[in-house]
Every structure is written in structure tokens, then in C-alpha cells.
C-alpha atoms as a PDB file:
ATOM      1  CA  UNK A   1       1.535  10.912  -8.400  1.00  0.00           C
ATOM      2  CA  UNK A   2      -0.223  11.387 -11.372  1.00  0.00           C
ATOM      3  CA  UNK A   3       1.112  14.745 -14.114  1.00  0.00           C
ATOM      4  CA  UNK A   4      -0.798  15.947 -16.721  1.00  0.00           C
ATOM      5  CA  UNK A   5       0.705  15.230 -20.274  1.00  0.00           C
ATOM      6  CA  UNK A   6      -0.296  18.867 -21.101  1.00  0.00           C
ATOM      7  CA  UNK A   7       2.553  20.827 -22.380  1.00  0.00           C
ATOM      8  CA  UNK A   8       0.862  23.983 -21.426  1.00  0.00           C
ATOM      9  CA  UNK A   9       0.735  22.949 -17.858  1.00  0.00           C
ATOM     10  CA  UNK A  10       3.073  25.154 -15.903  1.00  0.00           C
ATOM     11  CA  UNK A  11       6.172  23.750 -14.383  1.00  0.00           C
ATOM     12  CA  UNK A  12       4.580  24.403 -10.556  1.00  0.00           C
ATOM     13  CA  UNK A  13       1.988  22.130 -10.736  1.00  0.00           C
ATOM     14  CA  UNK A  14       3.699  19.743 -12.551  1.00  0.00           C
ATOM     15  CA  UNK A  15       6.809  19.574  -9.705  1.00  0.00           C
ATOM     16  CA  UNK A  16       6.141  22.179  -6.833  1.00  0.00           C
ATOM     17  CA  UNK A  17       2.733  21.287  -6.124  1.00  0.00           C
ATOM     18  CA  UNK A  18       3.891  17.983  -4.423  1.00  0.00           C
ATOM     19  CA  UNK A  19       7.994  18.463  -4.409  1.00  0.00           C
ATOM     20  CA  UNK A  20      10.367  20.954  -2.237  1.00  0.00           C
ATOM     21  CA  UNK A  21      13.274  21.441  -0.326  1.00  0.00           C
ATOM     22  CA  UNK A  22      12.105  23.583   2.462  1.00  0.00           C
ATOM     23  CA  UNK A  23      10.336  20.690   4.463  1.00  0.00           C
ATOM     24  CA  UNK A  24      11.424  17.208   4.529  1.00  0.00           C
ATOM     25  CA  UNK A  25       8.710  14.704   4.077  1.00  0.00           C
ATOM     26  CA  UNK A  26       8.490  13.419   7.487  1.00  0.00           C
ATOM     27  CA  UNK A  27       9.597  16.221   9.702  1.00  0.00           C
ATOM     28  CA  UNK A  28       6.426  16.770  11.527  1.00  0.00           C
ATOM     29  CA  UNK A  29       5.477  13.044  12.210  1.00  0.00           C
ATOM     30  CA  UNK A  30       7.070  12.470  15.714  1.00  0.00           C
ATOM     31  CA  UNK A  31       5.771  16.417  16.919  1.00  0.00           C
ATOM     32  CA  UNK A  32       2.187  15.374  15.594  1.00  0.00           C
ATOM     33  CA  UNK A  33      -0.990  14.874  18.746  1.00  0.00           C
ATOM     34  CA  UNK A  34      -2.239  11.707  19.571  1.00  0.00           C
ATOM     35  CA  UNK A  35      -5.573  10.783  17.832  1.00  0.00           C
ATOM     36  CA  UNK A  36      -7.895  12.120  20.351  1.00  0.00           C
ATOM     37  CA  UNK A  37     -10.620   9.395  21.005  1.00  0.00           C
ATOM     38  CA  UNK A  38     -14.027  11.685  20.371  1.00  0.00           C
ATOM     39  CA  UNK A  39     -16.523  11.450  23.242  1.00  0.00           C
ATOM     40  CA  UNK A  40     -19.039   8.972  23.845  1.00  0.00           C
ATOM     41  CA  UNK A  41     -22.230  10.668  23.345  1.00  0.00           C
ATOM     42  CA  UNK A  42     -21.087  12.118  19.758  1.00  0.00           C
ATOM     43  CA  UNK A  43     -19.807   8.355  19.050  1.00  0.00           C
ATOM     44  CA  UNK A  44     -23.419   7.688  19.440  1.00  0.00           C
ATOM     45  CA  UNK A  45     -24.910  10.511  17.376  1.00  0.00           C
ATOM     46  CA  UNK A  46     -23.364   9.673  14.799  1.00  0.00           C
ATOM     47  CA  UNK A  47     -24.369   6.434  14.716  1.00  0.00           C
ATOM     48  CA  UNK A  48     -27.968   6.982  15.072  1.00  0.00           C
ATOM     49  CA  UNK A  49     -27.435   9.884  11.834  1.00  0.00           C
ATOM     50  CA  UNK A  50     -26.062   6.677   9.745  1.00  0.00           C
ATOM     51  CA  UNK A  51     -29.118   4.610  11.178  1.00  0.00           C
ATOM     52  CA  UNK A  52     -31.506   6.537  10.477  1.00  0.00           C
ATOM     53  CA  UNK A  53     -31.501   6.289   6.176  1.00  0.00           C
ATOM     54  CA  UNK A  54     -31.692   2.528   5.854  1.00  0.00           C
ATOM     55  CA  UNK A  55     -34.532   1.605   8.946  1.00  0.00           C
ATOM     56  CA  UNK A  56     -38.126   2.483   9.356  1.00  0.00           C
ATOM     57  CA  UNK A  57     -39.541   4.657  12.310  1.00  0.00           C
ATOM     58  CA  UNK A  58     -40.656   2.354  14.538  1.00  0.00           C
ATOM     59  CA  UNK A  59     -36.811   0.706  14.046  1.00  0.00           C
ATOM     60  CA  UNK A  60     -35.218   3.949  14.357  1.00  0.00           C
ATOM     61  CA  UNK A  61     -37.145   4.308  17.729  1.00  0.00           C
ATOM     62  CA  UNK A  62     -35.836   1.314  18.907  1.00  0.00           C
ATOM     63  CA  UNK A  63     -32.400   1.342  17.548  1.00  0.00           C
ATOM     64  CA  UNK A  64     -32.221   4.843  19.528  1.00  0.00           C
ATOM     65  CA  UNK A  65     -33.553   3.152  23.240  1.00  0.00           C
ATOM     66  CA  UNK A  66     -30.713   0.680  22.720  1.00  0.00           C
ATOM     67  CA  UNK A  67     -28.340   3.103  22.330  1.00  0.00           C
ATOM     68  CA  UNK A  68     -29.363   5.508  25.024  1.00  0.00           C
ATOM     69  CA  UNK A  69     -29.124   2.027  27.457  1.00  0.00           C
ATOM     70  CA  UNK A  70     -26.325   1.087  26.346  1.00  0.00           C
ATOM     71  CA  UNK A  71     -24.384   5.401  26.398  1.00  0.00           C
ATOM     72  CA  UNK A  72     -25.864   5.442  29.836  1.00  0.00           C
ATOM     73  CA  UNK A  73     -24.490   1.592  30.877  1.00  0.00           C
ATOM     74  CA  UNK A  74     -21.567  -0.564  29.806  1.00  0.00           C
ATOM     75  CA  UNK A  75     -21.106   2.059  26.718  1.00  0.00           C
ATOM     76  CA  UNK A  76     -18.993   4.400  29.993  1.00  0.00           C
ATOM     77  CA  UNK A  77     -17.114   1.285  31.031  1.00  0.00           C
ATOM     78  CA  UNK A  78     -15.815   0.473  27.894  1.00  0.00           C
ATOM     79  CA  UNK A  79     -15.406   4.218  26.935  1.00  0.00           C
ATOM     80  CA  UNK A  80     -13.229   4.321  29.910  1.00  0.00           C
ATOM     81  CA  UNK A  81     -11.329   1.206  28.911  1.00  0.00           C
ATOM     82  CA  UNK A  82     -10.496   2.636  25.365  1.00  0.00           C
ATOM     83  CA  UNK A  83      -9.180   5.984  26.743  1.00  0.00           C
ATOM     84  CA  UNK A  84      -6.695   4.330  29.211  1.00  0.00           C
ATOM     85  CA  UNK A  85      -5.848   2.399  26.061  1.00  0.00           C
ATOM     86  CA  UNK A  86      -5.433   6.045  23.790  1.00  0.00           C
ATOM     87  CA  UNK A  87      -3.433   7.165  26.381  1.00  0.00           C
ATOM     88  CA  UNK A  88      -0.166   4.705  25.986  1.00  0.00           C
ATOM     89  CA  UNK A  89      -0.506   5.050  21.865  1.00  0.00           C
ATOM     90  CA  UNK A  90       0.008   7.295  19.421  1.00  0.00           C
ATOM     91  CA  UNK A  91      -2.620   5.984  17.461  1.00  0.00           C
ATOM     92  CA  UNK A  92      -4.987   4.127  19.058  1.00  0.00           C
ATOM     93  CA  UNK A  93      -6.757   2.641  16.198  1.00  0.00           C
ATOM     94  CA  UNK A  94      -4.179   2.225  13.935  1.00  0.00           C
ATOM     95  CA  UNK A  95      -2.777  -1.431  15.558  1.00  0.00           C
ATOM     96  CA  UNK A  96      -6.716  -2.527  15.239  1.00  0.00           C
ATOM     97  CA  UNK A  97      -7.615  -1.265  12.315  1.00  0.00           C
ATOM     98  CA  UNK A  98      -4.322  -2.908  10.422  1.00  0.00           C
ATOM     99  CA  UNK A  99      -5.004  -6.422  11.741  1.00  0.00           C
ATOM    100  CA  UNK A 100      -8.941  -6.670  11.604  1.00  0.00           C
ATOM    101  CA  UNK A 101      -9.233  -4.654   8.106  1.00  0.00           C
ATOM    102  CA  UNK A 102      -5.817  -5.992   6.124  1.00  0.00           C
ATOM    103  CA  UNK A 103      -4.141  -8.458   7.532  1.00  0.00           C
ATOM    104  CA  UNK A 104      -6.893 -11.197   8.404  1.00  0.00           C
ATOM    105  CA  UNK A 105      -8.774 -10.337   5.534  1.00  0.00           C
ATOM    106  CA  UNK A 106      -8.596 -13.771   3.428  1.00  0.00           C
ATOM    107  CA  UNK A 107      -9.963 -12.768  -0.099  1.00  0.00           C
ATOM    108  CA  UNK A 108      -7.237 -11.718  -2.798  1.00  0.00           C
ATOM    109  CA  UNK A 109      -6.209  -8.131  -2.208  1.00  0.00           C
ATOM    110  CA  UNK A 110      -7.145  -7.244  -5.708  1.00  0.00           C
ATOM    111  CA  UNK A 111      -9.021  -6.572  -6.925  1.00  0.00           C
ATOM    112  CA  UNK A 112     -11.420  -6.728  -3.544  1.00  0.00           C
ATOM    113  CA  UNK A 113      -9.400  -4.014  -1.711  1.00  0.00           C
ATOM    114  CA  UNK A 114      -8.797  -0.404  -2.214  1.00  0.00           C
ATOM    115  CA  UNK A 115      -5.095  -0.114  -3.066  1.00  0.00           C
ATOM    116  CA  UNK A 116      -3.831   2.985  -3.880  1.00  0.00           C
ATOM    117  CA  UNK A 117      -0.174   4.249  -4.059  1.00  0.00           C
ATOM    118  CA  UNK A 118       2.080   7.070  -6.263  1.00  0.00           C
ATOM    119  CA  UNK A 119       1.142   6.638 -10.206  1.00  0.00           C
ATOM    120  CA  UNK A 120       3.422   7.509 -12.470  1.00  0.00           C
ATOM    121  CA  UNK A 121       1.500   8.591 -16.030  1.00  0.00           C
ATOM    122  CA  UNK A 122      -2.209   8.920 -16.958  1.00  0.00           C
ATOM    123  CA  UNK A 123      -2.644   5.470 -18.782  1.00  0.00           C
ATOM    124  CA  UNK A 124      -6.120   6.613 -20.647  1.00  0.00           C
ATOM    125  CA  UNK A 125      -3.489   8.617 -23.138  1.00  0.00           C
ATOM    126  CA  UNK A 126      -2.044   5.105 -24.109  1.00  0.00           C
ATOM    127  CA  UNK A 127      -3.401   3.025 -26.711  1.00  0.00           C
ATOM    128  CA  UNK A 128      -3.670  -0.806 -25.644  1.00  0.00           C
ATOM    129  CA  UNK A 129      -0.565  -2.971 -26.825  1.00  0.00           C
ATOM    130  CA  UNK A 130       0.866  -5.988 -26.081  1.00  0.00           C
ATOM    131  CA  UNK A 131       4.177  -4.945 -28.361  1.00  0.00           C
ATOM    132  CA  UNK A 132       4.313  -2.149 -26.533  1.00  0.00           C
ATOM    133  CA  UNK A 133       3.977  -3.580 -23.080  1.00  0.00           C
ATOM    134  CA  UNK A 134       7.716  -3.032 -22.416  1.00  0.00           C
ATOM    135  CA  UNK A 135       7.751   0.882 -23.717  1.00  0.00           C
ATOM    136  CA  UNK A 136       4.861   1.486 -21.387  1.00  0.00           C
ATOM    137  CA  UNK A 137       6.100  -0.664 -18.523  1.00  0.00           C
ATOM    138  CA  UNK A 138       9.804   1.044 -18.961  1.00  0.00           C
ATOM    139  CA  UNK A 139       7.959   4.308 -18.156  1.00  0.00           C
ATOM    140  CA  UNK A 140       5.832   3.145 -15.408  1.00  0.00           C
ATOM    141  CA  UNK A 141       9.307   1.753 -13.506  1.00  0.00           C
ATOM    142  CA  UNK A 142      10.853   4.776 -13.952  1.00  0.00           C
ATOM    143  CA  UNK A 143       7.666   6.949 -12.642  1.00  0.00           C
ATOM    144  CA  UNK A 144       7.791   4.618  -9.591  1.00  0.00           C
ATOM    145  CA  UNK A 145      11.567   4.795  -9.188  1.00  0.00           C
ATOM    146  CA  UNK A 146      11.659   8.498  -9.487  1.00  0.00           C
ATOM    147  CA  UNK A 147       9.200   8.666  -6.823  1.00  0.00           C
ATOM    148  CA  UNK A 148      10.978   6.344  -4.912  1.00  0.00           C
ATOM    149  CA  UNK A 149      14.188   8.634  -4.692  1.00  0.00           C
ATOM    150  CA  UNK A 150      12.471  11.595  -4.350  1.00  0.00           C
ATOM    151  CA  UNK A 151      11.223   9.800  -0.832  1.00  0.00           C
ATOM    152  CA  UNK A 152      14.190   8.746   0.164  1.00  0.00           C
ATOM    153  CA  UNK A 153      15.435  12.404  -0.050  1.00  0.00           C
ATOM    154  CA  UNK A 154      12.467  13.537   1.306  1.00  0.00           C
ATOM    155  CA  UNK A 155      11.604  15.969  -0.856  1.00  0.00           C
ATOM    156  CA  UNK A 156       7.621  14.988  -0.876  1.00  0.00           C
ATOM    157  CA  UNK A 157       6.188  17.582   0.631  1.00  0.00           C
ATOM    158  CA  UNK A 158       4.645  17.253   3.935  1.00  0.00           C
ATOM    159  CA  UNK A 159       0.749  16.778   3.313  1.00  0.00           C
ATOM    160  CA  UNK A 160      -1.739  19.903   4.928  1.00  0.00           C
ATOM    161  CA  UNK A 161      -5.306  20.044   6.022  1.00  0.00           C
ATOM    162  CA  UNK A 162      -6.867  23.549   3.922  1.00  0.00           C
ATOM    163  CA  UNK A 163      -6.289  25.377   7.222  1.00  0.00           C
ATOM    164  CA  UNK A 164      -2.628  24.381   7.538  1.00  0.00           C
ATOM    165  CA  UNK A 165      -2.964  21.691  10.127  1.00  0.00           C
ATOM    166  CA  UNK A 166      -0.089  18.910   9.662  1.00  0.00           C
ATOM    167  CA  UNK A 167      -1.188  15.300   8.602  1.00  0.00           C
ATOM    168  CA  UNK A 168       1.153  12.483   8.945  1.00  0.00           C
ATOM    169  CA  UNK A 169       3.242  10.956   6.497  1.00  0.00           C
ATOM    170  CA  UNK A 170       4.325   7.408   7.895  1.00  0.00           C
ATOM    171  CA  UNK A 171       2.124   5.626   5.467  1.00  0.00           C
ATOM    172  CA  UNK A 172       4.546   6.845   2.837  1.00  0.00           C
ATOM    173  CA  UNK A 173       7.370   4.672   4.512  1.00  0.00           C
ATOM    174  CA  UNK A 174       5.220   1.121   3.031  1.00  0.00           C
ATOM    175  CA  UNK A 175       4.942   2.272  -0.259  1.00  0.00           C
ATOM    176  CA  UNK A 176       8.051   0.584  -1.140  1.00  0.00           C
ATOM    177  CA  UNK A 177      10.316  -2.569   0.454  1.00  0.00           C
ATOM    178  CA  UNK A 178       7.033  -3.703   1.927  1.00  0.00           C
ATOM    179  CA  UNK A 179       5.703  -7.269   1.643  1.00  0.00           C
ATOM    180  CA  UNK A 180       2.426  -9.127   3.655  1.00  0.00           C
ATOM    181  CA  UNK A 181       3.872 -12.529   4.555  1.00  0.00           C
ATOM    182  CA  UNK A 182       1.180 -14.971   4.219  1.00  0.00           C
ATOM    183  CA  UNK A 183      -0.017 -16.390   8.136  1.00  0.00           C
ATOM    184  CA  UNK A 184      -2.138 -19.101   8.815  1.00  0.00           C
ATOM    185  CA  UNK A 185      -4.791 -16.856  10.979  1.00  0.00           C
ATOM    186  CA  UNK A 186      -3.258 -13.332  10.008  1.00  0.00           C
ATOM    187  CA  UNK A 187      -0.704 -12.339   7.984  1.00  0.00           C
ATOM    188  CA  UNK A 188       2.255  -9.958   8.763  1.00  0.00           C
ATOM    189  CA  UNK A 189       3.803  -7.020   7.306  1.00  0.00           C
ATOM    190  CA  UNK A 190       7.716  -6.846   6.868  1.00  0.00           C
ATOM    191  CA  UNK A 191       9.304  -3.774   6.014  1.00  0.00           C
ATOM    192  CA  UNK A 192      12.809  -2.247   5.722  1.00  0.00           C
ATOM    193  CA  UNK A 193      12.563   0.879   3.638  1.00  0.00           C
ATOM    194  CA  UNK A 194      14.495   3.965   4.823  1.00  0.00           C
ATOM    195  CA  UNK A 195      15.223   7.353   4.297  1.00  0.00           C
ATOM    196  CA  UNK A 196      18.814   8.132   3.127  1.00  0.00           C
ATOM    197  CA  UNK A 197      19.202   9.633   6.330  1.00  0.00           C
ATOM    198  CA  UNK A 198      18.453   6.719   8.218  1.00  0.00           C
ATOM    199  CA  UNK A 199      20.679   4.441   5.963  1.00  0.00           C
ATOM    200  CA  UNK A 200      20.607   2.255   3.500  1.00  0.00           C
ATOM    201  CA  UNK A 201      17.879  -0.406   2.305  1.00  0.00           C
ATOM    202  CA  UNK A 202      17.568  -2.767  -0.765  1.00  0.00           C
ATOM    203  CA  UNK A 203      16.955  -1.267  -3.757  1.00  0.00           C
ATOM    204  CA  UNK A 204      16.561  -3.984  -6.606  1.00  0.00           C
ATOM    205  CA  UNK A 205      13.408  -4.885  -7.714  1.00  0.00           C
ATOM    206  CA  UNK A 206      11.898  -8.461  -8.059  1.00  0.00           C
ATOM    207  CA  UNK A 207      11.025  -9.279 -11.629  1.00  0.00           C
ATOM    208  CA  UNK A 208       8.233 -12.462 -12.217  1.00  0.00           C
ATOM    209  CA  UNK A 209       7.554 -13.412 -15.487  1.00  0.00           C
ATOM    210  CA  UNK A 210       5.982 -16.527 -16.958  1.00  0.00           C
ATOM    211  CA  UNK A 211       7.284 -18.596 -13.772  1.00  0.00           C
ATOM    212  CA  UNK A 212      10.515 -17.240 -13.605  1.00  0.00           C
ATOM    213  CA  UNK A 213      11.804 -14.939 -10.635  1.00  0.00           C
ATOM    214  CA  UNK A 214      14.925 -12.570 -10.581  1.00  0.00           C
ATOM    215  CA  UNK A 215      16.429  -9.540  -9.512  1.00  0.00           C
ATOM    216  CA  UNK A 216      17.041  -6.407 -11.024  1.00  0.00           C
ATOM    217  CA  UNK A 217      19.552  -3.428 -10.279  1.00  0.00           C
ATOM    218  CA  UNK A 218      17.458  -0.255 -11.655  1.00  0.00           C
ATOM    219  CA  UNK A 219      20.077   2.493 -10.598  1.00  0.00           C
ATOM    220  CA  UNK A 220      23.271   4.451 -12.462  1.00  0.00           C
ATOM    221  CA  UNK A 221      26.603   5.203 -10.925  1.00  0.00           C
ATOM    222  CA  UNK A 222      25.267   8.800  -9.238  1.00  0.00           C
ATOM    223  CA  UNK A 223      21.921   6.520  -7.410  1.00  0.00           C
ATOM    224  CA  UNK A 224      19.584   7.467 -10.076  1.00  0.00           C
ATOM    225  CA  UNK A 225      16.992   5.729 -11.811  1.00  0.00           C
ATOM    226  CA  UNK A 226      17.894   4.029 -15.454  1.00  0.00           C
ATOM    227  CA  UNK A 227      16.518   6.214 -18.188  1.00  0.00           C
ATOM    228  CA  UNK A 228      13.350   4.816 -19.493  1.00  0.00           C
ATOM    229  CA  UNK A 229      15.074   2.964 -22.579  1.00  0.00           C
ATOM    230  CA  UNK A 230      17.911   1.616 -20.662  1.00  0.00           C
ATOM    231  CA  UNK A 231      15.013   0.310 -18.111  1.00  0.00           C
ATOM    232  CA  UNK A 232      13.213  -1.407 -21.729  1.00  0.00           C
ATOM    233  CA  UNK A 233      16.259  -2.864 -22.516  1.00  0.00           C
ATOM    234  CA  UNK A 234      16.583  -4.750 -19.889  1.00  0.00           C
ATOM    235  CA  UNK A 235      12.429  -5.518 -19.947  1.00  0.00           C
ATOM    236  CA  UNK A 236      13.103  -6.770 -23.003  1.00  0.00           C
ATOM    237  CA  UNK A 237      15.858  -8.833 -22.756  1.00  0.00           C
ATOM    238  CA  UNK A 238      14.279 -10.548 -19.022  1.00  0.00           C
ATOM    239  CA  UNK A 239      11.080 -11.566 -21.815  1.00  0.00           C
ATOM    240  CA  UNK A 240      13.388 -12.921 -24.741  1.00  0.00           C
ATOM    241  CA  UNK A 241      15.060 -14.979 -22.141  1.00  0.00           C
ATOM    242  CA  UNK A 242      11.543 -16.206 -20.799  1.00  0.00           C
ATOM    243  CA  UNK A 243      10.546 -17.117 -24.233  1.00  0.00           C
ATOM    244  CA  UNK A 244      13.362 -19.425 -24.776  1.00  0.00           C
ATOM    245  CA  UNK A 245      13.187 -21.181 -21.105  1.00  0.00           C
ATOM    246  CA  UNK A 246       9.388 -21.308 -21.399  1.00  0.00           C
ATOM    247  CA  UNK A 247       6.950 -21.747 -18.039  1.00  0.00           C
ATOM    248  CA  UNK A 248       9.032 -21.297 -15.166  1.00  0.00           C
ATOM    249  CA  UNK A 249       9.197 -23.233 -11.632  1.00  0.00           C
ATOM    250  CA  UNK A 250       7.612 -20.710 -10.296  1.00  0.00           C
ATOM    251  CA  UNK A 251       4.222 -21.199 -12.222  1.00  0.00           C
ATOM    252  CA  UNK A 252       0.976 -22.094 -10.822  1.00  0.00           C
ATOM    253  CA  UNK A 253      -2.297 -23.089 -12.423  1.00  0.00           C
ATOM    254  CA  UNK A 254      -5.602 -22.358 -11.520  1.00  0.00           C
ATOM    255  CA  UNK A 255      -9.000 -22.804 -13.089  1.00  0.00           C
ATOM    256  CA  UNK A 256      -9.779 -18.815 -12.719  1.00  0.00           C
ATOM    257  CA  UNK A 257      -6.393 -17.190 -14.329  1.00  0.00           C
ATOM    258  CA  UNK A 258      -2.617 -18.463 -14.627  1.00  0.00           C
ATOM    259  CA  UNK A 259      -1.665 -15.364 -13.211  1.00  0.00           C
ATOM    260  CA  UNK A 260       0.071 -15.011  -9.763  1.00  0.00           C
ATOM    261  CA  UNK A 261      -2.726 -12.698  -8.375  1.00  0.00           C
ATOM    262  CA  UNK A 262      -5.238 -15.860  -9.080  1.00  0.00           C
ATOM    263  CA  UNK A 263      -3.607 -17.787  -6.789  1.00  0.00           C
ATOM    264  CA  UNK A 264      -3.714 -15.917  -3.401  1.00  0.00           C
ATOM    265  CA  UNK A 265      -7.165 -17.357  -2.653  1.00  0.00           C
ATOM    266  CA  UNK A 266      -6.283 -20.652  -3.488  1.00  0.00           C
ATOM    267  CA  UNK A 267      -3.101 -20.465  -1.609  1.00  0.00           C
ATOM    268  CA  UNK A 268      -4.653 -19.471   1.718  1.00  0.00           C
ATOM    269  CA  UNK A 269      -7.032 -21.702   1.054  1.00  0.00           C
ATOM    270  CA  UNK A 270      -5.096 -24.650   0.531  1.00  0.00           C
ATOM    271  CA  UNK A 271      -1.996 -24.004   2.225  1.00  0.00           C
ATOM    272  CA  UNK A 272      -0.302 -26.736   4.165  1.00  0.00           C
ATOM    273  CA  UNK A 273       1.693 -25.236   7.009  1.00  0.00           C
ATOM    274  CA  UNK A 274       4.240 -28.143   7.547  1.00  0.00           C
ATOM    275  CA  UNK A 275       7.199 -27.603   6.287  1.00  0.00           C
ATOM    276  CA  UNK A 276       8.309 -30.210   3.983  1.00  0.00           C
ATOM    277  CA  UNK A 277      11.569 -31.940   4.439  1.00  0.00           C
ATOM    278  CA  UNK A 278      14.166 -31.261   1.153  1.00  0.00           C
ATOM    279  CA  UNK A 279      14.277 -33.544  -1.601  1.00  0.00           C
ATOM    280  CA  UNK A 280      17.966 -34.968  -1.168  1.00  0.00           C
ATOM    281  CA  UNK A 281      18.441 -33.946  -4.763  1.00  0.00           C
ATOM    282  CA  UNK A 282      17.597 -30.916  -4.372  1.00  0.00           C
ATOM    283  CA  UNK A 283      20.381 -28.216  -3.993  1.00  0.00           C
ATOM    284  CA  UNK A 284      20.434 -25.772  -0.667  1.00  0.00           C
END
């Protein structure tokens, strides 16, 4: 969620547009339809209207005899198939569209993939500065974490179509505790975040820095986030301590960047997918 740094921006859209009390975030989900499957022929109409800008006549013509054969052929056999598949799911696309469109997708996710997710501040009203990395990093986290409680609570309000109509909110549930585990044809989601309703789930966050990997508890006494200097302190002490140890064990080269994001290509690449035994110096 992004909020203006205008102080004459009133206090509703700064909070009410997106936060309430008077509908939990994911009340509506399990009362929501099915996603209808739309019919065959309109399937096919629309195809020919996204056609039709990129081909010439005579290849419109026969683009259109193909689909007319195939609408009046296997197309009702396999139209068939997919609605006696619709009607066991929820979402009927949803398990296909995951696994063909994410998870066996092999190139690094960024910055080749569309990733979006809550944003804390407008970062075009910061100036560039490595000094400063921790200030503005302190005030990302606690963007993120604020956001992060006010899910848990759900108080994000339910999203609406113009005319009212109720979308669905479970992609909100991955936005945080969620990791893709690395497969050797497809990778895998695993996820354990929860509503404080439903119960508890981890709430540290993983810290990486220069090859070194640790944990951090971001939270006061009362379950709220660390105020945005307590948060740099700590920032700032995890990078004096990394300057002192130098490159961690966790550090991998690459010709391309020394970053961890350079490496996800190269890693599913290159991966070797025995397990190899412990060095017998090495402690469990």
C-alpha cells in the first residue's frame, strides 16, 4: 500500500480507503461462486478479435476456418472435459495457471516476472544513499510489518468490483511466510501464514547480508512492530557486525552480480540433486 506524503491529504484516504473494522479481510472468500468457465463459442470470438491485429486477410480467413472446425469438432469434447473438471473446483484455473506460469518457469523471478505486493512509502521522494540505506530500509520494514499486522487482524478491507460485487482475497494469505522451494522440474510453494484467528505463525524475519544469514525478532511486548529507529538500530548493528566478519558462508559468485538474486539462474541451472554426504567435521 502505497500513502501519499502529502500533509494535506485527509486522514480517509490515507487509512479508511483500504482499512476498517466492519468487514474482516477474508469474510466473503469461502461464500464467493465458482469461476464460471465462459462458453465455447465466445472462447473463440475472442480469440479471433486478438487474431485479427497482428495477421493479414487472407490469414485471418484461414485462422477463422480452423477455428470454426475445430468449435464445431474436438473444441465440444474438450469443452465438455473442462466443465466436468470446473465442476469439482473452486477455481478451475487457478491449480494450472500456478504451475505452468510460476512454478516451472526457470528464469530468475526478477526482474523477468511481474511481482507486486503491499509498498510501504513512495521511494521517488527519497534521495539515493548508501549512508542512508538503513534509515530508508528501517522505514520500509516497518511499512511491511504494519501491513503485516493489520492482515493478521484483518482489518484490510475486503476488495469490490465498482458495482459492489465481492472479489477474493486469498492471494493476500502469500504475501508473507511464503517461500518457492527450488524443484528439479517445478518448484513448490510452502506457506504457513495465518490470521490471528486461526493461530499463530512465525513472525521473525530472515536477514542476508554479505553472506551471512540470521534471524530477527521485529515485535514489542503488546505484538507490535519496532518503531522505525529501534528497527535501524538493529539494521545497523546486523551491518557493523558484517563488516568485521567480512564475506559470509553463505556467499556466492557469479560473473553477472554477487548478489543472491544473480544466482537463481545459475542455481537451477547447475544444481546437483544428490544430496551430499556430511563432512565428518562438520557439526549437525
Amino acid at each position: 500500500m502505497s500513502v501519499s506524503a502529502d500533509s494535506s491529504m485527509p486522514k480517509k484516504l490515507e487509512h479508511e480507503t483500504y482499512l476498517g473494522t466492519d468487514e474482516k479481510t477474508f469474510q466473503y472468500d469461502d461464500d464467493l461462486p465458482s469461476l464460471p468457465v465462459p462458453p465455447l463459442h465466445q472462447t473463440m470470438e475472442r480469440y479471433l478479435r486478438s487474431v485479427r491485429p497482428h495477421v493479414t486477410p487472407e490469414e485471418y480467413e484461414t485462422t477463422r476456418d480452423v477455428v470454426t472446425k475445430f468449435e464445431t469438432g474436438i473444441g465440444r469434447e474438450l469443452h465438455q472435459k473442462l466443465l466436468s473438471h470446473a465442476a469439482a473446483k473452486r477455481n478451475w484455473l487457478e491449480d494450472w495457471w500456478l504451475h505452468h506460469a510460476y512454478l516451472t518457469y526457470r528464469e530468475p523471478l526478477l526482474p523477468t516476472m511481474n511481482t507486486a505486493g503491499p509498498h510501504p512509502l513512495n521511494s521517488t521522494l527519497w534521495k539515493p544513499s548508501v549512508e542512508k540505506a538503513p534509515t530508508y530500509g528501517s522505514l520500509y520494514l516497518y511499512g511491511f510489518l504494519d501491513f503485516n499486522l493489520a492482515l493478521r487482524e484483518q482489518r484490510i478491507k475486503p476488495h469490490k468490483s465498482k458495482d459492489g460485487k465481492k472479489m477474493s482475497m486469498d492471494q493476500f494469505r502469500y504475501v508473507f511466510n511464503c517461500s518457492r522451494i527450488p524443484g528439479q522440474d517445478a518448484d513448490s510453494l510452502s506457506f504457513s501464514w495465518k490470521t490471528n484467528e486461526e493461530g499463530e505463525c512465525p513472525l521473525h524475519l530472515a536477514v542476508l547480508c554479505h553472506g551471512h544469514i540470521w534471524t530477527m525478532y521485529p515485535w514489542d511486548h503488546e505484538g507490535k512492530p519496532l518503531r522505525p529507529p529501534e528497527l535501524e538500530v538493529q539494521i545497523r548493528t546486523s551491518e557493523s557486525r558484517v563488516m568485521r566478519w567480512g564475506q559470509g558462508p553463505a556467499w556466492l559468485p557469479s560473473p553477472v552480480t554477487n548478489g543472491l538474486l544473480g544466482q537463481v539462474k545459475f542455481i537451477l541451472q547447475n544444481r546437483d540433486w544428490e544430496v551430499p554426504e556430511r563432512d565428518q567435521h562438520e557439526e549437525p
